[in-house]
Protein backbone atom coordinates (compact mmCIF):
# COMPACT_ATOMS: atom_id res chain seq x y z
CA UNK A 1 -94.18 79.92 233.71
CA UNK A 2 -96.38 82.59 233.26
CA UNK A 3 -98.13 82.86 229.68
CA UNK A 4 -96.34 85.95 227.96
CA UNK A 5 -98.57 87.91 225.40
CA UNK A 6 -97.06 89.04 221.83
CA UNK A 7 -98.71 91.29 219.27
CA UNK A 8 -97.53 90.21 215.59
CA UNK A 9 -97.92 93.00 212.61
CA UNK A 10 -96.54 91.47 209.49
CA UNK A 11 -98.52 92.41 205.75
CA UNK A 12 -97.05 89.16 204.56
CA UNK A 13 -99.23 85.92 205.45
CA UNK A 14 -96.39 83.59 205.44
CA UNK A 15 -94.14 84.85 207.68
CA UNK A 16 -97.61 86.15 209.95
CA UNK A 17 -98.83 82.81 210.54
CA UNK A 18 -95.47 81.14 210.51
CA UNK A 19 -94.27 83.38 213.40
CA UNK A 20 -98.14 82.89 215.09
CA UNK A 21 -96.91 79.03 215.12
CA UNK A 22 -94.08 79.49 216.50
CA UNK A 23 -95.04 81.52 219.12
CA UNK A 24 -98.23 80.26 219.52
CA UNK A 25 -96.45 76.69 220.50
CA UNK A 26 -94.31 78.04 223.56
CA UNK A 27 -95.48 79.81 226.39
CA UNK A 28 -96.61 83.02 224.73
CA UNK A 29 -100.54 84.35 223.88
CA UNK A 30 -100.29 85.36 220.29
CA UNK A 31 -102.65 88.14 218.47
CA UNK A 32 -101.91 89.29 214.98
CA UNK A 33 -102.37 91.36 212.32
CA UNK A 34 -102.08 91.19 208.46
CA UNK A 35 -102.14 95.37 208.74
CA UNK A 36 -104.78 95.89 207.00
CA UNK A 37 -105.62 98.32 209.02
CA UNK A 38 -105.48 102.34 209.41
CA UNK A 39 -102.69 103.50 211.99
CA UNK A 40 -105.42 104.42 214.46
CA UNK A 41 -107.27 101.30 214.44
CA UNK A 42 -104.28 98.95 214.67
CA UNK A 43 -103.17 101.36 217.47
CA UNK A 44 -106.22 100.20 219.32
CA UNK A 45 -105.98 96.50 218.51
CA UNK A 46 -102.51 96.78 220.14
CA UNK A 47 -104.10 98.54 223.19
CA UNK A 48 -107.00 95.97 223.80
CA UNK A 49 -104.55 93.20 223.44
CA UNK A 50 -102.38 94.85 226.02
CA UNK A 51 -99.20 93.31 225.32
CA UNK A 52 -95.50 92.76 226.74
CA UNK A 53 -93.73 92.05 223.34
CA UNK A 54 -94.19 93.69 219.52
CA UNK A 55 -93.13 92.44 216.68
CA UNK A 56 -93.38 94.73 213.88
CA UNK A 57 -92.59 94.59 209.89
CA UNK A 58 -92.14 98.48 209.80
CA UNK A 59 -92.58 98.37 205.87
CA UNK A 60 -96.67 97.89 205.70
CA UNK A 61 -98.60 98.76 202.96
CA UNK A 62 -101.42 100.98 204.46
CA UNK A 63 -99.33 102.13 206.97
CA UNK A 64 -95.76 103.95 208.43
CA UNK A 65 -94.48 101.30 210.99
CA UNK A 66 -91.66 104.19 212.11
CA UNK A 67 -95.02 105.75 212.89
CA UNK A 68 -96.64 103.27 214.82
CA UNK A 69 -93.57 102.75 216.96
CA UNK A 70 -93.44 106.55 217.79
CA UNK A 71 -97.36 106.01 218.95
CA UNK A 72 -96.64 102.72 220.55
CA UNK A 73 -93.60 104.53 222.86
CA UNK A 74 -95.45 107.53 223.60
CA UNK A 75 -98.57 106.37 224.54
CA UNK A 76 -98.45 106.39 228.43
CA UNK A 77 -100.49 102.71 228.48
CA UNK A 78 -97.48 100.94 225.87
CA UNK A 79 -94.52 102.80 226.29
CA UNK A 80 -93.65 99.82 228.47
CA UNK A 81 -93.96 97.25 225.43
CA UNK A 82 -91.17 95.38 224.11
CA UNK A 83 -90.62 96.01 220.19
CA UNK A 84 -88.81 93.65 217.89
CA UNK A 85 -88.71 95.11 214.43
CA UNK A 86 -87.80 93.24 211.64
CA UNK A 87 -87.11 94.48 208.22
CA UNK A 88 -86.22 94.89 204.69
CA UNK A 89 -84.69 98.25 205.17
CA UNK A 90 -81.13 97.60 206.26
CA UNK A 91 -79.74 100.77 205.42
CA UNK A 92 -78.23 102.95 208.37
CA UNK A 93 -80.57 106.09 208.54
CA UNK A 94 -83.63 102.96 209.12
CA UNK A 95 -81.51 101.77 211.56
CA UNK A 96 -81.04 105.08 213.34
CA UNK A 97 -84.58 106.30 212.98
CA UNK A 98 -85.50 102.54 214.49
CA UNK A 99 -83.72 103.18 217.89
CA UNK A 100 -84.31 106.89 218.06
CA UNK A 101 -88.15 106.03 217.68
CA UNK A 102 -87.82 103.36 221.17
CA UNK A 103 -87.95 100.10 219.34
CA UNK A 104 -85.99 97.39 222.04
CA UNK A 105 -84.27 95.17 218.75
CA UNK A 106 -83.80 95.71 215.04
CA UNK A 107 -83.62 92.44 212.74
CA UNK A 108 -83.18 92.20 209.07
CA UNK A 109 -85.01 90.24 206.59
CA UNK A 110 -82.25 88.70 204.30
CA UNK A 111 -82.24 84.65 204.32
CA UNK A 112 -85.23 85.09 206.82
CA UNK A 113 -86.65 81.85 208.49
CA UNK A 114 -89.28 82.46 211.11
CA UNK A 115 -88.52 80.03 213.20
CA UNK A 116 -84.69 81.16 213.60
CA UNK A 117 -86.28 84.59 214.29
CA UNK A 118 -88.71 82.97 216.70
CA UNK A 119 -85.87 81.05 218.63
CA UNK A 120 -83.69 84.38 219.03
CA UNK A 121 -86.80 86.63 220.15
CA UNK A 122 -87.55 83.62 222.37
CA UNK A 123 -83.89 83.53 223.97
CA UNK A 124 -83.68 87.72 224.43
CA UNK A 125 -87.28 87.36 226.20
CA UNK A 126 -86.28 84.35 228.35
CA UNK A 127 -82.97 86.22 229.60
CA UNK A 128 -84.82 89.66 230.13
CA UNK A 129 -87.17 87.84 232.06
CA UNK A 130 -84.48 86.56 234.16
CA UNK A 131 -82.82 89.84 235.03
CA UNK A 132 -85.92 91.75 235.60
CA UNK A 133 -86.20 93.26 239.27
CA UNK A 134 -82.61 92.40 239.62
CA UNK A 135 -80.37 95.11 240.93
CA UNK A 136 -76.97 95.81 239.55
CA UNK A 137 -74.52 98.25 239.11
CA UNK A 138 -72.44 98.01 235.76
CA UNK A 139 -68.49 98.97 236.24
């Protein structure tokens, strides 16, 4: 199986390295950030690590995550990146503004454990990977 590569942006240090772990232990090449960062410069990280999967807090201290998934989608070299967002914010206009912005899957926060998280962003990756290239018609 081919080694998948995930980008990780997640302020708080628990849940960053918990979901590096978990990720780092399967078949995926992890890089991460604690979001320290300006939007710019974590824009670029993202770029040089040229990933297939995001997963995104969108509530960072320095930064607007909405914002970085706008730049993400309409930047003609990731607007082919996968992005997971999980969040605090589980009230419908975040929800809305999530999709509308291109991000793939919206999770919330409450009675979080990284390594359920890991396990379902795991299974959706697995079973896109399967129906990739596959042509269908839907009824």
């Amino acid at each position: 199986m081919e080694t998948k590569k995930i980008f990780i942006i997640e302020d708080d240090a628990n849940i960053l390295y918990g979901l590096e772990s978990q990720f780092a232990s399967g078949d995926f090449e992890v890089d991460i950030s604690e979001a320290e960062e300006e939007l710019e410069e974590l824009l670029s990280k993202v770029k040089e690590a040229d990933p297939k999967y995001v997963i995104l807090d969108v509530i960072l201290p320095k930064i607007d995550g909405f914002e970085l998934v706008r730049k993400i989608k309409s930047d003609p070299e990731l607007s082919e990146v996968e992005i997971f967002i999980f969040t605090d914010i589980s009230d419908e206009d975040s929800r809305q503004r999530s999709l509308e912005l291109g991000a793939d899957y919206l999770f919330f926060k409450e009675d979080f454990d990284t390594f359920e998280f890991a396990e379902k962003v795991k299974k959706i990756i697995v079973n896109s990977d399967k129906t990739e290239g596959l042509d269908y018609e839907r009824e």
